[in-house]
N, C-alpha and C. Protein backbone atom coordinates (compact mmCIF):
# COMPACT_ATOMS: atom_id res chain seq x y z
N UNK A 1 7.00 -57.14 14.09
CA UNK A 1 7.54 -57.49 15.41
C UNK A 1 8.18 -56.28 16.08
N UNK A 2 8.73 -55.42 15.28
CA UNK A 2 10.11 -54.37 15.64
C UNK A 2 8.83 -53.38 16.41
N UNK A 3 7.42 -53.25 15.82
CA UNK A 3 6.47 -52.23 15.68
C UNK A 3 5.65 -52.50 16.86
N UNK A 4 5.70 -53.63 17.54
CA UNK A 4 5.06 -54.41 18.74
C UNK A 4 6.03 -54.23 19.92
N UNK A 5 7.40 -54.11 19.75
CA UNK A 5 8.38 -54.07 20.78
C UNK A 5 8.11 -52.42 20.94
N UNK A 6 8.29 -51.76 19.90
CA UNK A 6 8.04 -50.04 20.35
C UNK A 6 7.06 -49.94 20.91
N UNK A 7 5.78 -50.50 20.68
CA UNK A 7 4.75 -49.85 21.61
C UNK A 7 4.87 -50.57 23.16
N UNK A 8 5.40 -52.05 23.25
CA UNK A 8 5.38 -51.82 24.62
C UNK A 8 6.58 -51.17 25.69
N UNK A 9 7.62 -50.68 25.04
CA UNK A 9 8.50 -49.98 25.17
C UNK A 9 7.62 -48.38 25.80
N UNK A 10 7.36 -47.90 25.04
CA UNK A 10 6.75 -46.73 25.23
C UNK A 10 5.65 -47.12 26.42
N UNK A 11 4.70 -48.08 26.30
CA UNK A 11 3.94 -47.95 27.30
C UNK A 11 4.31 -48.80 29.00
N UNK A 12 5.60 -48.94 28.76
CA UNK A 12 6.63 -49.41 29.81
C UNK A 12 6.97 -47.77 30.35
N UNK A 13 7.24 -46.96 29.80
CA UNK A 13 8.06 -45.92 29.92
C UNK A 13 6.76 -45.05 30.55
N UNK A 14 5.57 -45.32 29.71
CA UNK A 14 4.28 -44.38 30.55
C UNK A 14 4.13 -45.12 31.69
N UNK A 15 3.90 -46.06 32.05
CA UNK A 15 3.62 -46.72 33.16
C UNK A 15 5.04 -46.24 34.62
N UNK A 16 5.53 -46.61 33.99
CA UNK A 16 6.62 -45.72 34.76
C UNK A 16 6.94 -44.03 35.51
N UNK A 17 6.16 -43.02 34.45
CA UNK A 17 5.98 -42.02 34.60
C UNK A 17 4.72 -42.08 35.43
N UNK A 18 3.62 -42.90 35.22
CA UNK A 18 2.33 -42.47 36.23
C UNK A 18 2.79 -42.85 37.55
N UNK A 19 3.82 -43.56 37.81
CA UNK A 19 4.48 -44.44 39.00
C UNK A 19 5.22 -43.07 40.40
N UNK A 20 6.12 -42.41 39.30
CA UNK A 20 6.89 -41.34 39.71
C UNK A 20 6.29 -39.65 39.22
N UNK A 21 5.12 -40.30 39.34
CA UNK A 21 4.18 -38.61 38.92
C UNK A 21 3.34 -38.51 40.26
N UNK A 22 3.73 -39.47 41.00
CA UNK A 22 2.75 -39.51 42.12
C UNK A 22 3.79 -39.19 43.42
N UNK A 23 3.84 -37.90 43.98
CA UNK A 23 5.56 -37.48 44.69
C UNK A 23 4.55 -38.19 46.52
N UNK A 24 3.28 -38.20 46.70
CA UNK A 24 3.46 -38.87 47.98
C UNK A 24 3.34 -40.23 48.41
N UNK A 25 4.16 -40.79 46.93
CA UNK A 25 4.53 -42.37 47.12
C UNK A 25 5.09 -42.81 48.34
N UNK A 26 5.12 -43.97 48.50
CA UNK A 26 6.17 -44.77 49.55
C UNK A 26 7.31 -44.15 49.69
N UNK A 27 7.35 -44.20 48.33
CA UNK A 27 9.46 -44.05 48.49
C UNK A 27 9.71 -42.91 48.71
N UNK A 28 8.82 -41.64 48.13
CA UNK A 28 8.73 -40.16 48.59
C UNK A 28 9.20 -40.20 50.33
N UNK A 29 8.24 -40.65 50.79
CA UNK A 29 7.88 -40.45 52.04
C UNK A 29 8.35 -40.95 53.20
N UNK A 30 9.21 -41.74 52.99
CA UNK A 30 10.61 -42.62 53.79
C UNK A 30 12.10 -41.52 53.75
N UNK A 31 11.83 -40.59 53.10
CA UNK A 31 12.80 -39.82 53.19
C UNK A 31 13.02 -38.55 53.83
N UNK A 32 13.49 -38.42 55.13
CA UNK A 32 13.77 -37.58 56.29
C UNK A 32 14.06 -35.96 55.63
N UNK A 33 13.53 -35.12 55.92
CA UNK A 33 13.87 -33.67 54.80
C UNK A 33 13.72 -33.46 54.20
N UNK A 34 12.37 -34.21 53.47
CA UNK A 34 11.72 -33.86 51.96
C UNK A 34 10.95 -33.62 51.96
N UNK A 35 10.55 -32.50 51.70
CA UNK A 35 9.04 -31.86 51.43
C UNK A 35 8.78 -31.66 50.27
N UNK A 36 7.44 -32.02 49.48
CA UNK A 36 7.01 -32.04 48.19
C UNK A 36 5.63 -31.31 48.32
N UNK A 37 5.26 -30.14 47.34
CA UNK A 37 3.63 -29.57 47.45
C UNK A 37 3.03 -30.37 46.30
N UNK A 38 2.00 -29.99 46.21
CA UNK A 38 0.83 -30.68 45.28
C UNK A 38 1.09 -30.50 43.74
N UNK A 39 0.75 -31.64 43.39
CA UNK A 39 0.75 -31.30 42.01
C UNK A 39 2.36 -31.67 41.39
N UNK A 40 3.21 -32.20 42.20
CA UNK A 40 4.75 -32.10 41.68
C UNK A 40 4.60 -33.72 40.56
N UNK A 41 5.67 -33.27 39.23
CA UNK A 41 5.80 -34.48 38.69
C UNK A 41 6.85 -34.81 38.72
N UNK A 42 7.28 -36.23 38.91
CA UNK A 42 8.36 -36.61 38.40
C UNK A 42 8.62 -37.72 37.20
N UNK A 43 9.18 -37.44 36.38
CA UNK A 43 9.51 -38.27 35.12
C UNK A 43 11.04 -38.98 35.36
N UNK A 44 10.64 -40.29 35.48
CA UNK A 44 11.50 -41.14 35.58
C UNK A 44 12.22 -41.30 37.10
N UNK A 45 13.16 -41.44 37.81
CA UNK A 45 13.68 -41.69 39.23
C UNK A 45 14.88 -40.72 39.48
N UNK A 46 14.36 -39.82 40.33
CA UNK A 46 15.83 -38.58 40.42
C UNK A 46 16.30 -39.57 41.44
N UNK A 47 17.91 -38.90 42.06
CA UNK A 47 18.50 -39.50 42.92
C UNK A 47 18.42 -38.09 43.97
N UNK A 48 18.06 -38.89 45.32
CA UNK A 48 17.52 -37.51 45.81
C UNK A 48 18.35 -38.02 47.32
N UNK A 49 19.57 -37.22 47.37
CA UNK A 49 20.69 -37.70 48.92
C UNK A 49 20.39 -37.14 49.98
N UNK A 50 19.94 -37.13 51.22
CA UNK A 50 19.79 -35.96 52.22
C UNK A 50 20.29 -36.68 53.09
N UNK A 51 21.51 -35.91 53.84
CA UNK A 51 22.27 -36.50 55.28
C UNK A 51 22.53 -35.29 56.43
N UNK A 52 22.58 -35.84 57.50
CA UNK A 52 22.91 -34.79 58.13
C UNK A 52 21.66 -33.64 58.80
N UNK A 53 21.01 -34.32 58.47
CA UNK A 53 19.88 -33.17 58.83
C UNK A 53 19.19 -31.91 57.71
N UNK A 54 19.98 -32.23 56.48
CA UNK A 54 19.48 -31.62 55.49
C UNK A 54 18.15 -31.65 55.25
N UNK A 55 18.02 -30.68 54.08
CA UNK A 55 16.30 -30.24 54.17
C UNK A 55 16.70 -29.45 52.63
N UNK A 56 15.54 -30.80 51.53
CA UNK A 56 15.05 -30.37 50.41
C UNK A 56 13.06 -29.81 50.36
N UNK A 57 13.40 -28.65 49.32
CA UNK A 57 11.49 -28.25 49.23
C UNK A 57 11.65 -28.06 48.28
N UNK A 58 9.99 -28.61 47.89
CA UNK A 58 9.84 -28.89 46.24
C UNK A 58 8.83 -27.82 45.91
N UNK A 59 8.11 -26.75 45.30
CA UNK A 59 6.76 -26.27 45.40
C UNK A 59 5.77 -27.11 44.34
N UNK A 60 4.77 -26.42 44.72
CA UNK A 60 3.77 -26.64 43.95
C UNK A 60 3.76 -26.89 42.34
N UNK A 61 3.45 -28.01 42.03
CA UNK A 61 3.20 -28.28 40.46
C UNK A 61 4.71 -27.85 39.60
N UNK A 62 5.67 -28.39 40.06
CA UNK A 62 6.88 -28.20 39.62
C UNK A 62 7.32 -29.66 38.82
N UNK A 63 8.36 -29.74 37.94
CA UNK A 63 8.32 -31.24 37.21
C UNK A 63 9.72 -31.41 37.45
N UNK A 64 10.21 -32.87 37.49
CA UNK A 64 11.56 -33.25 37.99
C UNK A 64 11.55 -33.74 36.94
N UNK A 65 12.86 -33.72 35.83
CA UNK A 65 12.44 -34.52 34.41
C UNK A 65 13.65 -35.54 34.48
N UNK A 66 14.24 -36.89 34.92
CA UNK A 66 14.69 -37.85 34.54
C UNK A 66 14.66 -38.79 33.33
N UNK A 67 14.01 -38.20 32.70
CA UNK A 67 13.61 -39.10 31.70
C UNK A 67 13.38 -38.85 30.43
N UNK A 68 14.89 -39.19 29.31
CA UNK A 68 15.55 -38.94 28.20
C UNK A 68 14.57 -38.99 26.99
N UNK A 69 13.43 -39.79 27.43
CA UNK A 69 13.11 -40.10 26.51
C UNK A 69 11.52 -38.83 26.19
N UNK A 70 11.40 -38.51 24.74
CA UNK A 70 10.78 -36.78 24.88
C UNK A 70 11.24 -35.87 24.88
N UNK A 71 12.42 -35.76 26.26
CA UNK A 71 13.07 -34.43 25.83
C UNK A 71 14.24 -34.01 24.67
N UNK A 72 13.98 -32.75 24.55
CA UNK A 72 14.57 -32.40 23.02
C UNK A 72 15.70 -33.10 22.64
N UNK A 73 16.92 -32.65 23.60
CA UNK A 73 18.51 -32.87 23.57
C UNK A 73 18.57 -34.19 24.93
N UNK A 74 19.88 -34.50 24.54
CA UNK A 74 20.40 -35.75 25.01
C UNK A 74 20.61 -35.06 26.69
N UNK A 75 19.90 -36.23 27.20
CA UNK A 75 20.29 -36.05 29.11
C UNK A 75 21.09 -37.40 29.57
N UNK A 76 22.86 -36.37 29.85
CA UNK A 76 23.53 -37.48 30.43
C UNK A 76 23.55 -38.34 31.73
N UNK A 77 22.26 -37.44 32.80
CA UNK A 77 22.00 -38.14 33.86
C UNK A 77 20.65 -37.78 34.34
N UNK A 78 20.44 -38.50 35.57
CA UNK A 78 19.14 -37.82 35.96
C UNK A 78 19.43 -36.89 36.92
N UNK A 79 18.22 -36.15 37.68
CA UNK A 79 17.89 -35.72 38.09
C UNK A 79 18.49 -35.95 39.46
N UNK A 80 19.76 -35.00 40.27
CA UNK A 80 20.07 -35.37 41.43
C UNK A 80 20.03 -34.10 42.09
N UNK A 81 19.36 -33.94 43.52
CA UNK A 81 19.71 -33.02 44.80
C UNK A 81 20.46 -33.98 45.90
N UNK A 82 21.55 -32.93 46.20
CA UNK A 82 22.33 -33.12 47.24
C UNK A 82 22.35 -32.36 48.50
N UNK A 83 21.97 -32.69 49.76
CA UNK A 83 21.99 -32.19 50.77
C UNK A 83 22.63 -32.71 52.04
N UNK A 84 23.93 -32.32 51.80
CA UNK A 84 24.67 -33.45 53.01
C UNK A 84 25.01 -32.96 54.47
N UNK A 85 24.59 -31.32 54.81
CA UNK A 85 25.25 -30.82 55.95
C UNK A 85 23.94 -30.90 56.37
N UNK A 86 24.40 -30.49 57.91
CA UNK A 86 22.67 -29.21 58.93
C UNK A 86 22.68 -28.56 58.35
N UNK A 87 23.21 -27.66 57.65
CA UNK A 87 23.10 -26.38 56.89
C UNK A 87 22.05 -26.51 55.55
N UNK A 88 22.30 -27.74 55.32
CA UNK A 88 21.81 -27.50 53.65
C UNK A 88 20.42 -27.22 53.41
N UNK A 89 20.59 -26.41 52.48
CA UNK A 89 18.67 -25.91 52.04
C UNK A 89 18.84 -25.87 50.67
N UNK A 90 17.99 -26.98 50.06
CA UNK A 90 17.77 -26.60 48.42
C UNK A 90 16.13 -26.56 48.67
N UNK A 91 15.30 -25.05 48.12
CA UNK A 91 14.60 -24.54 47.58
C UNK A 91 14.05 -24.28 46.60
N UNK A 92 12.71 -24.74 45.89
CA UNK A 92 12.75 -24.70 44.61
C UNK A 92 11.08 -24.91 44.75
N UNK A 93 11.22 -23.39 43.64
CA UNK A 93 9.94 -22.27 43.63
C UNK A 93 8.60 -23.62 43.21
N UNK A 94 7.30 -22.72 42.85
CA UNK A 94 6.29 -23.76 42.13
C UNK A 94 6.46 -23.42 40.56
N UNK A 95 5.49 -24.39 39.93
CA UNK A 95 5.87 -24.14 38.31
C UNK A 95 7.03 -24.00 37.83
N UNK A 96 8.30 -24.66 38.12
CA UNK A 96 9.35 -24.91 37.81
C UNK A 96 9.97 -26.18 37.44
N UNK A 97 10.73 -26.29 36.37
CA UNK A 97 11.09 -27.52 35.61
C UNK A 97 12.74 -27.45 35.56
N UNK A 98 12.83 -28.94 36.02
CA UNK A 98 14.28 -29.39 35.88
C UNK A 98 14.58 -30.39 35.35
N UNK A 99 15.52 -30.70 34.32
CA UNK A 99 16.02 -31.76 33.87
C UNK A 99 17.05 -32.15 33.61
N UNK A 100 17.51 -33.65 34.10
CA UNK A 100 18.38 -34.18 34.06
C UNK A 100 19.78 -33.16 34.84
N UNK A 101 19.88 -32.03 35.97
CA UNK A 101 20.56 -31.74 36.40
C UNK A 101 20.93 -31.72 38.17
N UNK A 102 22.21 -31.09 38.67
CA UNK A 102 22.67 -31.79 39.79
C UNK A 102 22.58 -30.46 40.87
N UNK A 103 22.02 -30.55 41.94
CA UNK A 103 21.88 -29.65 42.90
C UNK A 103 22.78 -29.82 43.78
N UNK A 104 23.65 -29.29 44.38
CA UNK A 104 24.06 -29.87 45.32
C UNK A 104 24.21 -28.65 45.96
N UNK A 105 23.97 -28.81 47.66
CA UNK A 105 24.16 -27.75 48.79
C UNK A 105 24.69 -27.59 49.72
N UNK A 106 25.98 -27.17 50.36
CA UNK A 106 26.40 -26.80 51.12
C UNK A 106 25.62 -26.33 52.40
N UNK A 107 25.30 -25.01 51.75
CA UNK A 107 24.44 -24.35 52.73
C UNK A 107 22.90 -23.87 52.02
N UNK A 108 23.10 -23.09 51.16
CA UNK A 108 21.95 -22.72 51.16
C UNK A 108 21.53 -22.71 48.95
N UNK A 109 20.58 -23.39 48.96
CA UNK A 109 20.46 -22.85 47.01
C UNK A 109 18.91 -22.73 46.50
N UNK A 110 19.04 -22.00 46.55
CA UNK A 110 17.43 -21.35 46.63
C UNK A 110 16.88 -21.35 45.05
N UNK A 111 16.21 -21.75 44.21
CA UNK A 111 15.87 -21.59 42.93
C UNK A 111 14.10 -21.32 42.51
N UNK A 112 13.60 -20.11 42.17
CA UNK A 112 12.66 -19.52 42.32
C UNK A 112 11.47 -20.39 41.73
N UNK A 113 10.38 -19.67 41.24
CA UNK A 113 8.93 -19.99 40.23
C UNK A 113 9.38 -20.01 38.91
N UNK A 114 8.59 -20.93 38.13
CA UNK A 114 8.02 -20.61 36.65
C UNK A 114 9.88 -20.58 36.51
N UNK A 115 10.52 -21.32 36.85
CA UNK A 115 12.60 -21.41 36.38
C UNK A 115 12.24 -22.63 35.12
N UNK A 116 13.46 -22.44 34.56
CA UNK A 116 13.66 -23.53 33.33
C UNK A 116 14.88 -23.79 33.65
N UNK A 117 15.26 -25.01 34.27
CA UNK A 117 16.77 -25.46 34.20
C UNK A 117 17.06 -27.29 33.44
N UNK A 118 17.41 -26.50 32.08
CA UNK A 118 17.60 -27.07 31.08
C UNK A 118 19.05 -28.45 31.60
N UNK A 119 18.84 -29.57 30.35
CA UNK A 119 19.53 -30.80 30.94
C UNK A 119 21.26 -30.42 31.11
N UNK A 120 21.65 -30.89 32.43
CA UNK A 120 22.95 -31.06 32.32
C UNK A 120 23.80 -29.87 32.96
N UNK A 121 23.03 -29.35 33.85
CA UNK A 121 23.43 -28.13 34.28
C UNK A 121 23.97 -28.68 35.64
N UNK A 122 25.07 -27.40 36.22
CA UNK A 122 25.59 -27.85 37.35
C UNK A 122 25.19 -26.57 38.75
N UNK A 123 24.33 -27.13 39.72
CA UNK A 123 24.53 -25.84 40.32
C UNK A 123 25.19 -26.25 41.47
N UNK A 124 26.21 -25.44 42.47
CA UNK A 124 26.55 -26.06 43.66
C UNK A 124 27.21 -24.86 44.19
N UNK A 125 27.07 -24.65 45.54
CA UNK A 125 27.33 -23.90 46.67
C UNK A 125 28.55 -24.03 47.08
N UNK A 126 29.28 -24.45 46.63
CA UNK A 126 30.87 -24.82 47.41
C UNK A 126 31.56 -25.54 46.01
N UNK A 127 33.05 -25.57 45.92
CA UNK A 127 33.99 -25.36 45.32
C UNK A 127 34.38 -26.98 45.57
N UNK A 128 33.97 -27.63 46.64
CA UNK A 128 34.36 -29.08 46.74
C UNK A 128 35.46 -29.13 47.75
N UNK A 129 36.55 -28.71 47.53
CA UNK A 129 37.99 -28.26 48.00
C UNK A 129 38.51 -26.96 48.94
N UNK A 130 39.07 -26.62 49.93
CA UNK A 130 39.69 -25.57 49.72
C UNK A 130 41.40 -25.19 48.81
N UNK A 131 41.64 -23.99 48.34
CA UNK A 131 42.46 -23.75 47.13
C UNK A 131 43.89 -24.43 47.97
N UNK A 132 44.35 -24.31 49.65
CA UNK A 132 45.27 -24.58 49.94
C UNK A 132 46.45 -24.56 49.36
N UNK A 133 47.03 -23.56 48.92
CA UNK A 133 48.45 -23.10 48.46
C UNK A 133 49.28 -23.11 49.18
N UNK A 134 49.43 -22.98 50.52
CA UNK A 134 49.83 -23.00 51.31
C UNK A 134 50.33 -24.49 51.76
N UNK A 135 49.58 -25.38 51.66
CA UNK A 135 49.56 -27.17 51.81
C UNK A 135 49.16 -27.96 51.19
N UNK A 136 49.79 -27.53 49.10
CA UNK A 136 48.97 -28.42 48.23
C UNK A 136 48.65 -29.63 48.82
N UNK A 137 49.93 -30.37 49.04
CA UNK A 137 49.69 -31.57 49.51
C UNK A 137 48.50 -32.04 50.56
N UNK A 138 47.86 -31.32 51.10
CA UNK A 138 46.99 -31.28 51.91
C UNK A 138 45.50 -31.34 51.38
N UNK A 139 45.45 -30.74 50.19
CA UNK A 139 44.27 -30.40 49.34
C UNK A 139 43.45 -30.73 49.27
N UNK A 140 43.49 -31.96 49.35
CA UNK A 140 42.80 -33.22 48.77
C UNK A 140 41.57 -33.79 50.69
N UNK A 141 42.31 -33.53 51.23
CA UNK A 141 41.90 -33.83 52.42
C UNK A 141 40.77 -32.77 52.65
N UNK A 142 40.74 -31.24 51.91
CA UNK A 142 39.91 -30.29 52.49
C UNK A 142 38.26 -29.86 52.27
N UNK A 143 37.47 -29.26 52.57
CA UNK A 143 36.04 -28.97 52.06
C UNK A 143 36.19 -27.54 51.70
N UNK A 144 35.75 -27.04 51.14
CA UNK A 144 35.84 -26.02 50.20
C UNK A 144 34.75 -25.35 51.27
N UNK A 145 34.49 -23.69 51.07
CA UNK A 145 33.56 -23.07 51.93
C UNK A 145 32.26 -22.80 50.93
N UNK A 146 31.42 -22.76 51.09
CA UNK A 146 30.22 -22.99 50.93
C UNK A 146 29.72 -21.13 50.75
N UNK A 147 29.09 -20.75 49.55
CA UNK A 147 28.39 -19.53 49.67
C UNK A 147 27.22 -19.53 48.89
N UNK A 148 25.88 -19.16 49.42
CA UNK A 148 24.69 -19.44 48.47
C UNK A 148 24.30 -18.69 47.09
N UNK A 149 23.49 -19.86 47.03
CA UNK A 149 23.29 -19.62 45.54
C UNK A 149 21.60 -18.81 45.29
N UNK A 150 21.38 -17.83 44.67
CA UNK A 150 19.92 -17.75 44.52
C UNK A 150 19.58 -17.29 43.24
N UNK A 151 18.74 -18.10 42.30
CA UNK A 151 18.06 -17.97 41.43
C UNK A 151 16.78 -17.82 41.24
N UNK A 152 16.23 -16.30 40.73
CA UNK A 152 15.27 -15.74 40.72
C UNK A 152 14.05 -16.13 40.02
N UNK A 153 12.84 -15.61 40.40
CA UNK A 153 12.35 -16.06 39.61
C UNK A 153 12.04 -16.40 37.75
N UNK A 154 11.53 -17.33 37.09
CA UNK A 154 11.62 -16.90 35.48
C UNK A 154 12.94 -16.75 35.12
N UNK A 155 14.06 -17.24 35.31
CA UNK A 155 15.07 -17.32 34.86
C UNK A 155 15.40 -18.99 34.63
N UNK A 156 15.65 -18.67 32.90
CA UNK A 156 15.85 -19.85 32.46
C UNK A 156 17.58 -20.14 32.20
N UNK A 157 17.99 -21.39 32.65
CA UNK A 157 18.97 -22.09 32.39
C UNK A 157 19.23 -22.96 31.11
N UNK A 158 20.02 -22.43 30.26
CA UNK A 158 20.18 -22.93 29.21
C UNK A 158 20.91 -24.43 29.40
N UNK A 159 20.89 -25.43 28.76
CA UNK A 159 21.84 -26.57 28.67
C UNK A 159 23.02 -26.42 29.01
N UNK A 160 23.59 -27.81 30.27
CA UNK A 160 25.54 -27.50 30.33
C UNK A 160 25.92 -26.08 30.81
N UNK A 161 24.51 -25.65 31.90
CA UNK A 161 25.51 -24.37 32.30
C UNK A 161 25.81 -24.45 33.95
N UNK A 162 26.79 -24.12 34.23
CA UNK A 162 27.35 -24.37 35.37
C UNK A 162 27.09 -22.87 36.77
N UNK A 163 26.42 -23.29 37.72
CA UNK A 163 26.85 -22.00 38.53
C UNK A 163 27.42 -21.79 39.78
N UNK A 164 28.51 -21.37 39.80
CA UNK A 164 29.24 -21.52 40.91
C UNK A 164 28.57 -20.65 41.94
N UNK A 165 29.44 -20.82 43.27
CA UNK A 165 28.87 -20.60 44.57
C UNK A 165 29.32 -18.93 44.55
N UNK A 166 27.74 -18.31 45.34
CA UNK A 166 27.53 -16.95 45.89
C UNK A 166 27.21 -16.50 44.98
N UNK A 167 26.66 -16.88 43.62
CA UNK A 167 25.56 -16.26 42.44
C UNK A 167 24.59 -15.66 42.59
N UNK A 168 23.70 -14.59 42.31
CA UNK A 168 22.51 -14.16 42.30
C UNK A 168 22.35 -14.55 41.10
N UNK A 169 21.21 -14.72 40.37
CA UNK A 169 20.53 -14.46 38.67
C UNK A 169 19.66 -13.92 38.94
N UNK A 170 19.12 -12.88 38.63
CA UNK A 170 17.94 -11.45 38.80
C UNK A 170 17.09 -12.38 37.60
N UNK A 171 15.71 -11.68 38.51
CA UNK A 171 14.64 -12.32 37.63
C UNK A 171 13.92 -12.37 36.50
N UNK A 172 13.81 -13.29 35.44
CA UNK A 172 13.26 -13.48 34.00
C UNK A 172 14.83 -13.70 33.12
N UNK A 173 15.65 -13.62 33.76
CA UNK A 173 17.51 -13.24 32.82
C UNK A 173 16.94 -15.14 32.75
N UNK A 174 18.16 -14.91 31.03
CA UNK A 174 17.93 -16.40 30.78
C UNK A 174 19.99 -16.19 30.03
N UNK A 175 20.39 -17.51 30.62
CA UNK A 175 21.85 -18.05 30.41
C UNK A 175 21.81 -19.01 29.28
N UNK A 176 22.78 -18.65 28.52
CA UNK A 176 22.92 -18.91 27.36
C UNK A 176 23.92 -21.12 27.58
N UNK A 177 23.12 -21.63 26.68
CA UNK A 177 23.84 -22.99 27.19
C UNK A 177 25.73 -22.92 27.07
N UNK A 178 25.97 -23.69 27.93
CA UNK A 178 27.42 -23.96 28.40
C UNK A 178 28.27 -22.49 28.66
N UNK A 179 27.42 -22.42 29.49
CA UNK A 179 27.68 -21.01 30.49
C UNK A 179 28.25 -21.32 31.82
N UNK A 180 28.89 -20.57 32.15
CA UNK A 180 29.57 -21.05 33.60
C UNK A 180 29.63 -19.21 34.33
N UNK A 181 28.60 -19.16 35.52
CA UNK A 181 28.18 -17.83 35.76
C UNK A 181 29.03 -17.94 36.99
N UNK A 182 30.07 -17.21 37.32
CA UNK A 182 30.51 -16.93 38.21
C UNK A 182 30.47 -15.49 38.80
N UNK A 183 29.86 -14.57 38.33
CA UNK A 183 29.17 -13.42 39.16
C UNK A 183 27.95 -13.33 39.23
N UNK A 184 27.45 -12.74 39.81
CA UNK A 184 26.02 -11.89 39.91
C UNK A 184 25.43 -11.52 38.58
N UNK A 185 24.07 -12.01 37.94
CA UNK A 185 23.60 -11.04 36.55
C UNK A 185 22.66 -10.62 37.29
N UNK A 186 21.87 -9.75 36.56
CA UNK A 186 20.96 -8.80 36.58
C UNK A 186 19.80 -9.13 36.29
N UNK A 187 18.44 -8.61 36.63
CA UNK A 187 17.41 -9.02 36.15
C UNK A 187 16.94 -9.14 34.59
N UNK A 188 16.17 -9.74 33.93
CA UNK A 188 15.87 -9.22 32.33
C UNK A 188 17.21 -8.95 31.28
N UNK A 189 18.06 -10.18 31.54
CA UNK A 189 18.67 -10.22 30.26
C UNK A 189 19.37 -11.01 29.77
N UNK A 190 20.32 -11.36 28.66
CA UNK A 190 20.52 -12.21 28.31
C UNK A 190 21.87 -12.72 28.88
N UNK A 191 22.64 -13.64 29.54
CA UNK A 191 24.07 -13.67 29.69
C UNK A 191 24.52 -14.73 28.81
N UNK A 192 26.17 -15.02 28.37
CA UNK A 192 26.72 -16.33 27.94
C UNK A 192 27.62 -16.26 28.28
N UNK A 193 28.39 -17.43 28.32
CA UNK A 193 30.11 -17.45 28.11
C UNK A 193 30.86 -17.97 29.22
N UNK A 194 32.04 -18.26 29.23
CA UNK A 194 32.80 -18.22 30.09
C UNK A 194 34.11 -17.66 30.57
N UNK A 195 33.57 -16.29 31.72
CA UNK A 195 32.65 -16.76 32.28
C UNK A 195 31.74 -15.97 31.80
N UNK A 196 29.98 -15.84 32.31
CA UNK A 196 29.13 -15.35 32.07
C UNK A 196 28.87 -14.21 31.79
N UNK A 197 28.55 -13.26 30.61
CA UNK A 197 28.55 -11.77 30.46
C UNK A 197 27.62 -11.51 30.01
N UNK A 198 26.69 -10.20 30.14
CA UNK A 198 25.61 -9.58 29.54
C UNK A 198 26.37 -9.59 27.94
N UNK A 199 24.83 -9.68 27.15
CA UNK A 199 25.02 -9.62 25.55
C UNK A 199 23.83 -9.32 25.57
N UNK A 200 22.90 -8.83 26.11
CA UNK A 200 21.69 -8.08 25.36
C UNK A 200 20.61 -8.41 26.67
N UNK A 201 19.69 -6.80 27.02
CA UNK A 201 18.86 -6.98 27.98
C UNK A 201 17.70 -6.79 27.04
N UNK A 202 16.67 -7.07 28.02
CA UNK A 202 15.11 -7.01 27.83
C UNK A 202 14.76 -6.03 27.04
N UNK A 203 14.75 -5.12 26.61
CA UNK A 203 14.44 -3.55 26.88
C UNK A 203 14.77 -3.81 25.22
N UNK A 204 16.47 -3.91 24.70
CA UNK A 204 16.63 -4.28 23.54
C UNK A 204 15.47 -5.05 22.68
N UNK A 205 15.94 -5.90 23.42
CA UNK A 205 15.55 -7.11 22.83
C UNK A 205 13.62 -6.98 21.86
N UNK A 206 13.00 -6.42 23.37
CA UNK A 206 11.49 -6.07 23.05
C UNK A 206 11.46 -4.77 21.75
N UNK A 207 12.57 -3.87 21.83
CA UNK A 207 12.24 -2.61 21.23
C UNK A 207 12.57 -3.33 19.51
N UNK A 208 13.38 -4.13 19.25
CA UNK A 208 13.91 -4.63 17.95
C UNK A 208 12.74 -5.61 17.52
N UNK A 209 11.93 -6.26 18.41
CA UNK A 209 10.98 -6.58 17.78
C UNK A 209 9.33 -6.12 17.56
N UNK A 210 9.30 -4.63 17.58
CA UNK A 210 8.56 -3.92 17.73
C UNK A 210 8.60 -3.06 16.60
């Protein structure tokens, strides 16, 4: 019986995926600022917000991964872009995979080709708040300023890593999980930590296994 419930479990879960593998569905397409290219998958149901005149792009043959079930490590949510101003632009290259993490844009968050952004990651353009020292009491009332984000191409995001606003990541650099990058890295190398620091570039890395 237990062996009859798993398989239609699983083929509940495929049926589902051929459902949301198809991005110029209905439900795709009722949504004002979304552009999707060919070939995009999605696994399982992202939550996808656009207000304001915002504007999400998806490229070519890129995968949205919602869906816990398959991937390696545990995903505490799905798949969300946020675009709530005129300003907002989330960008996101072709051949690129995301899972289970949260976009959100202020103004501008650009994320390249061939990216790996592993489950549970946070990226966002603005701080939420402004710091208001001046009028703690006020704090709570404020929007934080907004500075973009751009991630290059081939740069992979490790699990639980966070990137705050006005980041570059130079292209092929891969972040070590539960990283929180609050400067600029460089192309071709490795960063971790918090906050984020070079621990070994390309160049190393290739010559030690040679």
């Amino acid at each position: 019986m237990v062996y009859f419930k798993q398989i239609a479990r699983r083929a509940i879960r495929k049926a589902i995926g051929k459902v949301w593998s198809n991005p110029k569905s209905i439900v795709f397409d009722e949504i004002d600022g979304l552009d999707i290219g060919e070939g995009v998958t999605f696994n399982g149901k992202p939550i996808i917000d656009i207000r304001n005149g915002g504007k999400i792009t998806i490229g070519n043959n890129t995968t949205i991964n919602s869906e816990n079930y398959g991937y390696h490590i545990n995903m505490h949510s799905h798949v969300k872009f946020y675009a709530d101003r005129d300003t907002s632009i989330i960008s996101i290259g072709e051949n690129t995979r995301i899972h289970g993490s949260c976009i959100h844009a202020y103004s501008s968050i650009t994320i390249g080709s061939r990216c790996l952004i592993a489950a549970n990651c946070q990226i966002m353009d603005s701080g939420g708040h402004k710091l208001s020292f001046d009028n703690v009491e006020n704090r709570i009332n404020t929007v934080g300023d907004s500075n973009p984000i751009v991630i290059e191409d081939c740069v992979w995001l490790g699990a639980n890593t966070i990137v705050l606003p006005g980041v570059t990541i130079g292209r092929g650099s891969v972040i070590g999980a539960g990283s929180v990058v609050a400067r600029d890295i460089p192309p071709m190398v490795v960063a971790a930590g918090n906050p984020a620091q070079i621990i070994r570039n390309a160049d190393d890395i290739l010559r030690a296994n040679t």
